[in-house]
C-alpha atoms as a PDB file:
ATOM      1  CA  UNK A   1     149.899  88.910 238.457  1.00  0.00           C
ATOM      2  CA  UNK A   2     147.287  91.747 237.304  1.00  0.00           C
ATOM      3  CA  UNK A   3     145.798  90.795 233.909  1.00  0.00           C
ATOM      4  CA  UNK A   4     144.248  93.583 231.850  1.00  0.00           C
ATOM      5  CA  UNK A   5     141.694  93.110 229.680  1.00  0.00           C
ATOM      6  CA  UNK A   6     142.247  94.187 226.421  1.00  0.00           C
ATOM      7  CA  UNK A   7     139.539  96.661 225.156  1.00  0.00           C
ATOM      8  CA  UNK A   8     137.417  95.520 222.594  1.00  0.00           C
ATOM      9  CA  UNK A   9     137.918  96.850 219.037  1.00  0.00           C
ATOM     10  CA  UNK A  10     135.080  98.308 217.182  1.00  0.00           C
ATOM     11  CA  UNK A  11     135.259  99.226 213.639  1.00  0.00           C
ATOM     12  CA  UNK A  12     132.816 101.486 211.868  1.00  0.00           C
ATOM     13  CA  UNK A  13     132.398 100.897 208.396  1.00  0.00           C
ATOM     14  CA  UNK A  14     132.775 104.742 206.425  1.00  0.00           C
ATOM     15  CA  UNK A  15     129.522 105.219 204.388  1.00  0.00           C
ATOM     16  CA  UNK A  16     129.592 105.640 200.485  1.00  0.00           C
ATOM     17  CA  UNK A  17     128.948 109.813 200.231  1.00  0.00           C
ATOM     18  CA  UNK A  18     127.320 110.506 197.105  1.00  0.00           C
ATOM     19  CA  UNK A  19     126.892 114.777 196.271  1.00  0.00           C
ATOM     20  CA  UNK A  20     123.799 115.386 194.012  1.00  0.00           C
ATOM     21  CA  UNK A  21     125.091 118.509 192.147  1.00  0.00           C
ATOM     22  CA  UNK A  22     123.998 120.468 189.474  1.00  0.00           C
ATOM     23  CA  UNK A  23     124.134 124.272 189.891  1.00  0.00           C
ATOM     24  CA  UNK A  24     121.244 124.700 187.383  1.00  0.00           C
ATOM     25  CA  UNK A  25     118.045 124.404 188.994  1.00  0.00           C
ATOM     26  CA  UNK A  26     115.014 122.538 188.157  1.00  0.00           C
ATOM     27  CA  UNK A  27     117.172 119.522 186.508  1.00  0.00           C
ATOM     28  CA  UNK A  28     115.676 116.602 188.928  1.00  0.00           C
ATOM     29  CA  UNK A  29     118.363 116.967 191.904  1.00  0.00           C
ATOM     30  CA  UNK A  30     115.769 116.606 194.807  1.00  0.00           C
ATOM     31  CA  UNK A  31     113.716 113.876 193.066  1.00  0.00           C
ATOM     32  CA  UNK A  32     117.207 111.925 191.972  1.00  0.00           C
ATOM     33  CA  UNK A  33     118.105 112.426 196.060  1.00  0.00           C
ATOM     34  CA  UNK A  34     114.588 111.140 197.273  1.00  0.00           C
ATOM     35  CA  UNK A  35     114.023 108.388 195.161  1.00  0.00           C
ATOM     36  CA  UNK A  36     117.681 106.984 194.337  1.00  0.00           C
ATOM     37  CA  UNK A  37     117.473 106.769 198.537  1.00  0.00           C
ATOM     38  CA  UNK A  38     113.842 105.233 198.759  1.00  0.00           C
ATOM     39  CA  UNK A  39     115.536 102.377 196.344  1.00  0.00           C
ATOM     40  CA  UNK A  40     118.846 101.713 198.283  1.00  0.00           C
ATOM     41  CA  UNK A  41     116.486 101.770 201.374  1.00  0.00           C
ATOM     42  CA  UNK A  42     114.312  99.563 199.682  1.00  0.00           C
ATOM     43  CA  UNK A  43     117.404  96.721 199.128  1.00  0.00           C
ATOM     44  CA  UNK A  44     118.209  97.189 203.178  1.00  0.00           C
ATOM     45  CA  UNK A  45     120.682  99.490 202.573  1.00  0.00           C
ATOM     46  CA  UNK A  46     120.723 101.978 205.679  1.00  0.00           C
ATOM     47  CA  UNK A  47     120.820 105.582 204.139  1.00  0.00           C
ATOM     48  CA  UNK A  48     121.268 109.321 205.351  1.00  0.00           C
ATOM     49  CA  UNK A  49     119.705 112.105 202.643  1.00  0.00           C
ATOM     50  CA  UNK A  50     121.360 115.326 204.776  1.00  0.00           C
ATOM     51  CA  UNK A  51     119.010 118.111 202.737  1.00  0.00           C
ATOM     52  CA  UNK A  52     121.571 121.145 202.273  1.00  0.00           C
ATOM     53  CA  UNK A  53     118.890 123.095 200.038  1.00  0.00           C
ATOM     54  CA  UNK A  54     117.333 125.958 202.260  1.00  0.00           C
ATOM     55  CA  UNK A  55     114.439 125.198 200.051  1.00  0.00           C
ATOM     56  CA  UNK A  56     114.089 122.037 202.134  1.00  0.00           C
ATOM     57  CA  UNK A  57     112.464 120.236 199.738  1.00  0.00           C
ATOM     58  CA  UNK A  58     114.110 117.012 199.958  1.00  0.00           C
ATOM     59  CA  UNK A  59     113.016 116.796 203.715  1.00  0.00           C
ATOM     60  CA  UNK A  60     109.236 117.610 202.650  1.00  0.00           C
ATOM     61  CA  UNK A  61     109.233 114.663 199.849  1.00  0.00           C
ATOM     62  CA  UNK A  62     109.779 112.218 202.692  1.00  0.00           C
ATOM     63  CA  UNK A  63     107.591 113.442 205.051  1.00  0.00           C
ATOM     64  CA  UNK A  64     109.414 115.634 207.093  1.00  0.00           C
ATOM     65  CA  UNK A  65     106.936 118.096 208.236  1.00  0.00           C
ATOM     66  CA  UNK A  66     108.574 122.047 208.099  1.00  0.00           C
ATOM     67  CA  UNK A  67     107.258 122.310 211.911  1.00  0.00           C
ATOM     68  CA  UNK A  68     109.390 119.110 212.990  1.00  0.00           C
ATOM     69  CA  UNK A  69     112.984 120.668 211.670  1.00  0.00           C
ATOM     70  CA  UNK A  70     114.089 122.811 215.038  1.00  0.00           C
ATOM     71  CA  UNK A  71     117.576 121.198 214.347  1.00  0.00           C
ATOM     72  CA  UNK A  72     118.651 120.870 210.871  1.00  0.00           C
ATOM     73  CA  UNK A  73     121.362 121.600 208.595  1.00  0.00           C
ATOM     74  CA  UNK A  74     122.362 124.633 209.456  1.00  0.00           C
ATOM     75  CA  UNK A  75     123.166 123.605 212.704  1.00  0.00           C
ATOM     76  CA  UNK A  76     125.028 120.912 211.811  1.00  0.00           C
ATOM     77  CA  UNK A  77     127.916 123.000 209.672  1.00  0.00           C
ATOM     78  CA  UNK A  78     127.294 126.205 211.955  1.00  0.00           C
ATOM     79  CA  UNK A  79     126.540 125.186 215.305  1.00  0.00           C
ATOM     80  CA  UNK A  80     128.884 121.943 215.614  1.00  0.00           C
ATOM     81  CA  UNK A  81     125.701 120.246 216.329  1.00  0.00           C
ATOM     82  CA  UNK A  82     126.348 116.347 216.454  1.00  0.00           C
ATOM     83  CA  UNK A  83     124.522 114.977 212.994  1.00  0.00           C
ATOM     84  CA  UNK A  84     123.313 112.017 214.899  1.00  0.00           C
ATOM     85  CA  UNK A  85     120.693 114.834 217.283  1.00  0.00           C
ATOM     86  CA  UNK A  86     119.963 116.217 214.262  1.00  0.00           C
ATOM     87  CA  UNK A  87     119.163 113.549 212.252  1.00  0.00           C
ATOM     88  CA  UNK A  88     115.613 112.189 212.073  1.00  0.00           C
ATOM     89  CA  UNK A  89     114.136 108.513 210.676  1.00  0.00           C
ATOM     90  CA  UNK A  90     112.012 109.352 207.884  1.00  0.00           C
ATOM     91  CA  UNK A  91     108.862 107.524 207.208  1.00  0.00           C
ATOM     92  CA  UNK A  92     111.098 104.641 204.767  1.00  0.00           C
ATOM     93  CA  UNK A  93     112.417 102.068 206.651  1.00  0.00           C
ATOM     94  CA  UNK A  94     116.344 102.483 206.582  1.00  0.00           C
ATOM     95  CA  UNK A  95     116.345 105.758 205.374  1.00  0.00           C
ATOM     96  CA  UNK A  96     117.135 109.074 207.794  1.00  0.00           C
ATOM     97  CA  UNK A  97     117.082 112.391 206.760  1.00  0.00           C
ATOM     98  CA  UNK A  98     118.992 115.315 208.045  1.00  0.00           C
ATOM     99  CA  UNK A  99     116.440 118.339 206.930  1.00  0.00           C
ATOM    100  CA  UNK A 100     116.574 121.963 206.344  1.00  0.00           C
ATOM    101  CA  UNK A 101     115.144 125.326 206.406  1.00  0.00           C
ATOM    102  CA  UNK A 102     115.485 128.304 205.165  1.00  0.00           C
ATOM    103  CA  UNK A 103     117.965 129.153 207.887  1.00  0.00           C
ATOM    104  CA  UNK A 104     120.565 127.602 205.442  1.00  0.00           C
ATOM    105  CA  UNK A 105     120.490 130.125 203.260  1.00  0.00           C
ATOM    106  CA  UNK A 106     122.354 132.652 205.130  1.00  0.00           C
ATOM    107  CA  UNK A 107     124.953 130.027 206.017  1.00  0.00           C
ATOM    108  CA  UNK A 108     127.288 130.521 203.197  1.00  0.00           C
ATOM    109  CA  UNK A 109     127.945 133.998 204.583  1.00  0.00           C
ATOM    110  CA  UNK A 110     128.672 132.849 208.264  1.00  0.00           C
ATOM    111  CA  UNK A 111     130.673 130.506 206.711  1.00  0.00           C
ATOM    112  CA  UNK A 112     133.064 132.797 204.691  1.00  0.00           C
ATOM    113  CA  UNK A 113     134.925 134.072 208.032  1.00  0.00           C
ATOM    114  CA  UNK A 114     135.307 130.506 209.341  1.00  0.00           C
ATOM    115  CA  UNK A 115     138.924 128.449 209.229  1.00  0.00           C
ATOM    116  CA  UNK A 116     138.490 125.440 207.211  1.00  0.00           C
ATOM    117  CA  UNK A 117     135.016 126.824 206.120  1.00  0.00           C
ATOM    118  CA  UNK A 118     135.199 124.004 203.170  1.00  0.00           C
ATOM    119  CA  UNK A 119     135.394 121.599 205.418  1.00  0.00           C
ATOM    120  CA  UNK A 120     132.484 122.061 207.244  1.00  0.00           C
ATOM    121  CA  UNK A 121     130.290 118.915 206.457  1.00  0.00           C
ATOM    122  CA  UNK A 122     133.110 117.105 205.684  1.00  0.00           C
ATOM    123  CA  UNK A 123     133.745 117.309 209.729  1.00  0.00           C
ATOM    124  CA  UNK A 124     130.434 116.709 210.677  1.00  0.00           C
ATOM    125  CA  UNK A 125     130.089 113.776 208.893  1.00  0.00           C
ATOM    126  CA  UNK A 126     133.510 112.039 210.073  1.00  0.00           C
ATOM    127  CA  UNK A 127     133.003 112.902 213.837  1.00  0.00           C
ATOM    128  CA  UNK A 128     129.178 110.971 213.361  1.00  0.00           C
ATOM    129  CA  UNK A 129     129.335 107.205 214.523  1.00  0.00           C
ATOM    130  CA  UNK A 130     126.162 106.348 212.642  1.00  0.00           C
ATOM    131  CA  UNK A 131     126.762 103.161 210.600  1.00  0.00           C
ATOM    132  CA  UNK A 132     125.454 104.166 206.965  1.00  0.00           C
ATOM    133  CA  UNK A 133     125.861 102.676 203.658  1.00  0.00           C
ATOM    134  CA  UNK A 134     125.339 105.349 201.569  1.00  0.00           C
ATOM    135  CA  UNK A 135     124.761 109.094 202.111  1.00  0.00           C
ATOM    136  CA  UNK A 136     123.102 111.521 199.973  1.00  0.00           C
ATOM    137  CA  UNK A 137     123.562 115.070 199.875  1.00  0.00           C
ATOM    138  CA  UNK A 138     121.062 116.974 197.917  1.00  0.00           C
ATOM    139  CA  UNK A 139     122.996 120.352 196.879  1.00  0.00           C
ATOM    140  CA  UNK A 140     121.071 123.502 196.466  1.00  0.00           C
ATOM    141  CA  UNK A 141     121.247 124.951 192.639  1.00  0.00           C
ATOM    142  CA  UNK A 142     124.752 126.939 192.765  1.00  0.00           C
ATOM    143  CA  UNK A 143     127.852 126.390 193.137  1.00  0.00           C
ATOM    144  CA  UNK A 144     128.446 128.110 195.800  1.00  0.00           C
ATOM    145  CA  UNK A 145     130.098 127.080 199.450  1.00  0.00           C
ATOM    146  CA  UNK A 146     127.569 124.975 200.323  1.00  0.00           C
ATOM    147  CA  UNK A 147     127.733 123.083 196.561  1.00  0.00           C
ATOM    148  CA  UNK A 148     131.610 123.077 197.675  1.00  0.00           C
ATOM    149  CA  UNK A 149     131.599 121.746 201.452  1.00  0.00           C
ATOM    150  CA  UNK A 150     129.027 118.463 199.747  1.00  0.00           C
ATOM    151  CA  UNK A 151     131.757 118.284 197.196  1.00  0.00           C
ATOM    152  CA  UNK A 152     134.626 117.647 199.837  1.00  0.00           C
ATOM    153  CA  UNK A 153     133.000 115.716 201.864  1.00  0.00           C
ATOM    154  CA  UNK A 154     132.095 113.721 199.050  1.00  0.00           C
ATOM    155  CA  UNK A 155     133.869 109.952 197.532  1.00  0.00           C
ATOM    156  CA  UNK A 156     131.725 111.055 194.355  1.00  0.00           C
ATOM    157  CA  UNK A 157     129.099 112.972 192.300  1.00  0.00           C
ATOM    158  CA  UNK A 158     126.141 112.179 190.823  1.00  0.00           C
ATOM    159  CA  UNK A 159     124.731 114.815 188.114  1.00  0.00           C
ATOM    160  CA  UNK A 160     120.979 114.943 187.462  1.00  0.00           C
ATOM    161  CA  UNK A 161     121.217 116.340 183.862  1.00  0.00           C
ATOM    162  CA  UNK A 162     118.522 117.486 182.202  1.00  0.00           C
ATOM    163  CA  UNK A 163     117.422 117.382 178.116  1.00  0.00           C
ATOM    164  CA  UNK A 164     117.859 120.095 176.859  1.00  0.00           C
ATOM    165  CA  UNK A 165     120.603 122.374 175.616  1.00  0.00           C
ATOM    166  CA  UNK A 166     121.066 125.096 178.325  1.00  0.00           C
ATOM    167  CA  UNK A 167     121.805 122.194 180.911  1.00  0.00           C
ATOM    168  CA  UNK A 168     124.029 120.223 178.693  1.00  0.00           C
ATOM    169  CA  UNK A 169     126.239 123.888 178.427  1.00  0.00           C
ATOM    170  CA  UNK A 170     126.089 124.123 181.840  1.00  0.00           C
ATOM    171  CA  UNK A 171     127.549 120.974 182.540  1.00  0.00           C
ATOM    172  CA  UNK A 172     131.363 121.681 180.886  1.00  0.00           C
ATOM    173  CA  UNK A 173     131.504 124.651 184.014  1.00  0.00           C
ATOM    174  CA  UNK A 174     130.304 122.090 186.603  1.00  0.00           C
ATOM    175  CA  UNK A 175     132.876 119.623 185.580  1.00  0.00           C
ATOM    176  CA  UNK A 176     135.562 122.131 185.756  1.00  0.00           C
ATOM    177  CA  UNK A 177     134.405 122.804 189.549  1.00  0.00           C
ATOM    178  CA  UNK A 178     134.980 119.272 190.064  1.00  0.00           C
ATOM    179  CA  UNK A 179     138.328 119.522 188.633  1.00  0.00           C
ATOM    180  CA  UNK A 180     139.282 122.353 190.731  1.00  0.00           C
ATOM    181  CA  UNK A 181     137.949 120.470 193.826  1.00  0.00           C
ATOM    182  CA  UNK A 182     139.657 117.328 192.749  1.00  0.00           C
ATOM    183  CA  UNK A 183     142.977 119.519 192.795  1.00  0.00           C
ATOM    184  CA  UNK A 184     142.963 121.525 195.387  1.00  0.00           C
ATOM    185  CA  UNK A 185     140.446 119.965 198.241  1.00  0.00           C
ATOM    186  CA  UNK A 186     139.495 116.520 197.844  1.00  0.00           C
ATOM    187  CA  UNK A 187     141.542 114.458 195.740  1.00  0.00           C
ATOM    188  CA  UNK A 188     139.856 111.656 195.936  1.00  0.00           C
ATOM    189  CA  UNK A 189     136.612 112.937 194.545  1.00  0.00           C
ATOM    190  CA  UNK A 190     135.096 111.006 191.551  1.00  0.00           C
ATOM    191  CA  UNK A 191     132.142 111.265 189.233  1.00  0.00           C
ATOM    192  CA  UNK A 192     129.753 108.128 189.916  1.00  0.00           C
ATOM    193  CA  UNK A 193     127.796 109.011 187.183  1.00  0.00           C
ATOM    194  CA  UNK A 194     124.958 111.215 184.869  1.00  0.00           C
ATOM    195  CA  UNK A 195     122.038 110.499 184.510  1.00  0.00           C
ATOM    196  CA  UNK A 196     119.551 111.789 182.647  1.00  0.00           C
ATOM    197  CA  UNK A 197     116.207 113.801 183.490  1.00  0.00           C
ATOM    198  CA  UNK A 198     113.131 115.309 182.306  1.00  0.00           C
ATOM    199  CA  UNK A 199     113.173 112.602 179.259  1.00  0.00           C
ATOM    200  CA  UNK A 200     110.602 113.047 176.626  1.00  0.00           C
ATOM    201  CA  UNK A 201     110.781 110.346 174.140  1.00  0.00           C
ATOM    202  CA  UNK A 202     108.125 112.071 171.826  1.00  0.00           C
ATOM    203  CA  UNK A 203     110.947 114.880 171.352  1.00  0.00           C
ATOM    204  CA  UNK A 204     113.631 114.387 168.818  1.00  0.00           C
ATOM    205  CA  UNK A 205     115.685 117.583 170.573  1.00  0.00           C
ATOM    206  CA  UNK A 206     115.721 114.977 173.809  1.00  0.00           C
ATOM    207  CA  UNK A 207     117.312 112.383 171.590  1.00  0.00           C
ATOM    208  CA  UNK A 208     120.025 114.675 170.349  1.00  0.00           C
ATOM    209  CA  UNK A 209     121.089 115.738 173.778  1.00  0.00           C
ATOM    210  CA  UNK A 210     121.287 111.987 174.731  1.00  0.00           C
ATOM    211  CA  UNK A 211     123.473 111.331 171.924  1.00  0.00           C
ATOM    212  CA  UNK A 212     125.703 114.004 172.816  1.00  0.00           C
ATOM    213  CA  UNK A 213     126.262 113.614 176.316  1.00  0.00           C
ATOM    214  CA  UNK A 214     126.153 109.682 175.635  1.00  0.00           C
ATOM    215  CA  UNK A 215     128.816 109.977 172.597  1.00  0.00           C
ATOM    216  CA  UNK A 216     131.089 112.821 174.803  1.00  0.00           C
ATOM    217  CA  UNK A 217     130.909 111.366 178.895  1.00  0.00           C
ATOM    218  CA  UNK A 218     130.305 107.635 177.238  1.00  0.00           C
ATOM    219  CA  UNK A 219     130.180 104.674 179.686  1.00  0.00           C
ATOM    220  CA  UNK A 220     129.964 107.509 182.721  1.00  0.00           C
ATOM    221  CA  UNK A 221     125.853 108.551 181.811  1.00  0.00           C
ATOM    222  CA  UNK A 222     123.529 105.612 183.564  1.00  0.00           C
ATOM    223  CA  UNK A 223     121.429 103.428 181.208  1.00  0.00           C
ATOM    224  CA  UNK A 224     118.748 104.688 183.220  1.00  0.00           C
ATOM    225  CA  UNK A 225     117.194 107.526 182.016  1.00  0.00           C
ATOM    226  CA  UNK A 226     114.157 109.690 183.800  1.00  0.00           C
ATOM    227  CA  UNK A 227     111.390 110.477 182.018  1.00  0.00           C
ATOM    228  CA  UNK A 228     108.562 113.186 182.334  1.00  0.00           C
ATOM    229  CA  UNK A 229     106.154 111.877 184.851  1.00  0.00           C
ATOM    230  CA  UNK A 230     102.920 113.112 186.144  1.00  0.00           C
ATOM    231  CA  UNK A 231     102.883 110.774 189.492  1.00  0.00           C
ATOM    232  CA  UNK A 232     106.750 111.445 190.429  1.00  0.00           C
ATOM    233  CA  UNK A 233     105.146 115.395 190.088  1.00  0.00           C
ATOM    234  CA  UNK A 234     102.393 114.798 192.377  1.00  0.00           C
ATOM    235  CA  UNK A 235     104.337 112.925 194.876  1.00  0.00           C
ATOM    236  CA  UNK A 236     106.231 115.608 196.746  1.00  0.00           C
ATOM    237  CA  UNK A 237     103.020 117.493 197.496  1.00  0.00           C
ATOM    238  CA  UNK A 238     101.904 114.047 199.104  1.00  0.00           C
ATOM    239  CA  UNK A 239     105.025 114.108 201.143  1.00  0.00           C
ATOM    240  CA  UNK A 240     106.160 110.952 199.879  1.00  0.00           C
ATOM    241  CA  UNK A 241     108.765 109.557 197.396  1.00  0.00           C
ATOM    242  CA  UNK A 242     107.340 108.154 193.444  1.00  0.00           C
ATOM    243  CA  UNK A 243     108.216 104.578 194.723  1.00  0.00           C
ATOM    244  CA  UNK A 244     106.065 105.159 197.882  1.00  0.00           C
ATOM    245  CA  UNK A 245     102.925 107.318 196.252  1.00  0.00           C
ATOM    246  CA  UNK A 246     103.398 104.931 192.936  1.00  0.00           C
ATOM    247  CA  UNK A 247     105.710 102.108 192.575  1.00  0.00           C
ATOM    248  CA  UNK A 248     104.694 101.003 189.249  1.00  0.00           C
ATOM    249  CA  UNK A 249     104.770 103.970 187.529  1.00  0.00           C
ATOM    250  CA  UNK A 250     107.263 104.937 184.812  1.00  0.00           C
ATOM    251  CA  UNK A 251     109.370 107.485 186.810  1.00  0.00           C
ATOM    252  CA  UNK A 252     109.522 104.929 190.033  1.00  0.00           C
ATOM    253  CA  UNK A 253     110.677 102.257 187.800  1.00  0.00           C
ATOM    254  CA  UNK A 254     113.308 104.239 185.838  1.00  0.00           C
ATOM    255  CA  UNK A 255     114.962 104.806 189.531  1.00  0.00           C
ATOM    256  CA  UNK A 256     114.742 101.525 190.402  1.00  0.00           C
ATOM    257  CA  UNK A 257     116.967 100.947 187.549  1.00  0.00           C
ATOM    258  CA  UNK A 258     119.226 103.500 187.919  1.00  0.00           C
ATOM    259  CA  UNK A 259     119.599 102.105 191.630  1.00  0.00           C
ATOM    260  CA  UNK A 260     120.303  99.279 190.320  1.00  0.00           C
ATOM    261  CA  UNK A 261     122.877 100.226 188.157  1.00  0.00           C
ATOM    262  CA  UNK A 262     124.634 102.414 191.041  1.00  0.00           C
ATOM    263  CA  UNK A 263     124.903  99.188 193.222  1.00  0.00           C
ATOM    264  CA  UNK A 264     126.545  97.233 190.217  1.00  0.00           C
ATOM    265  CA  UNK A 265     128.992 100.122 189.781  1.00  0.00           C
ATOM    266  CA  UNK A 266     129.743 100.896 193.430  1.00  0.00           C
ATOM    267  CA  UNK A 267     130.521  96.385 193.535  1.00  0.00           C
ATOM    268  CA  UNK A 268     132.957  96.496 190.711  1.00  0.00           C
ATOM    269  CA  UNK A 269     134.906 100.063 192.508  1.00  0.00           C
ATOM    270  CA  UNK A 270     135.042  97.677 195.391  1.00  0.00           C
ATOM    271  CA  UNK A 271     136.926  94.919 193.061  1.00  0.00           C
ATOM    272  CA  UNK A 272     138.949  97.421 191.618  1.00  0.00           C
ATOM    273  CA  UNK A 273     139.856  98.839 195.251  1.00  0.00           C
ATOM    274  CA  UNK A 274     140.198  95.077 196.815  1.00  0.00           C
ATOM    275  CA  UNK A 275     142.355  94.059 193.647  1.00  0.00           C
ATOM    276  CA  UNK A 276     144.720  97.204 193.162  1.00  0.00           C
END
């Protein structure tokens, strides 16, 4: 009698894919995508930041040199590149980085004549068998179809939102682009949370805004909230995260918190999920 052995079953665990969207620019994005990561790195969680800003500026604040990024992004939703070739360990234990370059920006028109052109990262991702816990996609300032293919890929969104009024209005258009994903492309898509940027306590204007979002989104906006800081500023052009260039100071430790509070959140979804 011939016995066959039975083939052993491996299961990969999916990551937790986070989009870090807000189509106005200069609201904290790349320094929520940086830093939030540097944290979850920091608690041994194994995370990817894929950088799908041509600016590339997410791969330069953790010291991903522009000379080192032959394969990045673009290749990855243009050239069917495998995201584990492309993908590079940054200098933070546990964390990886998929860069970019400026290549990216002409992406979105290549993309319009492709079939399932949405769908783009989405793919890449799922066809990668890199174990991750979280990924992080830092989304360039539009909402265009590279905003859209980190939205369907995505379980959920984070929103950097900064204080001050043209943001906040900018916000109620972004939402309904996550509606209209939601309904038509990824139903499954969620809003992790908001948190808030650029936070200047000495300004009663900040305080309003915080109210307002606070009183309006409600238990959805972190705790957390970023404030104005001169080291998280200087950090980048040290090619290094705020917790790595300064853990103590007031910008590193409002991330820790907010990392904090993610990891709470994304343990009760799993109770929920486990339970229902």
């Amino acid at each position: 009698m011939t016995v066959t052995a039975k083939a052993k079953k491996t299961t990969v665990k999916s990551p937790r894919i986070l989009a870090i969207v807000n189509q106005k620019g200069g609201v904290g994005k790349t320094t929520t995508t940086v830093n939030l990561a540097t944290a979850l790195a920091a608690v041994n969680k194994k995370v990817l930041i894929i950088d799908f800003d041509p600016q590339g500026n997410a791969s330069t604040g953790v010291g991903i040199d522009s000379s080192h990024r032959e394969l990045n992004s673009y290749d990855l939703v243009l050239s069917d590149t495998p995201l584990d070739e492309i993908t590079q360990a940054s200098m933070v234990p546990n964390l990886f980085v998929v860069p970019a370059t400026i290549d990216l920006s002409g992406s979105e028109i290549e993309m319009v004549s492709l079939v399932k052109r949405e769908y783009r990262l989405k793919q890449a991702i799922e066809n990668s068998i890199a174990d991750y816990d979280y990924v992080l996609i830092d989304c360039p300032p539009s909402l265009g179809l590279l905003t859209l293919n980190a939205l369907v890929a995505a379980n959920a969104v984070l929103i950097p939102l900064q204080c001050e009024f043209y943001a906040l209005e900018g916000l109620s258009h972004l939402m309904r682009t996550i509606e209209l994903v939601r309904a038509n492309l990824n139903e499954g898509l969620s809003i992790q949370g908001i948190v808030l940027t650029m936070y200047d306590r000495r300004n009663k204007f900040t305080e309003q805004i915080e109210n307002d979002v606070r009183g309006y989104f409600g238990e959805t906006v972190y705790n957390a909230v970023i404030p104005r800081n001169i080291r998280m500023s200087e950090a980048p052009s040290h090619g290094k995260p705020a917790l790595i260039y300064d853990m103590h100071c007031a910008g590193s430790k409002a991330y820790i918190q907010l990392a904090s509070e993610l990891l709470k959140r994304e343990k009760q979804l799993q109770k929920e999920l486990t339970a229902a």
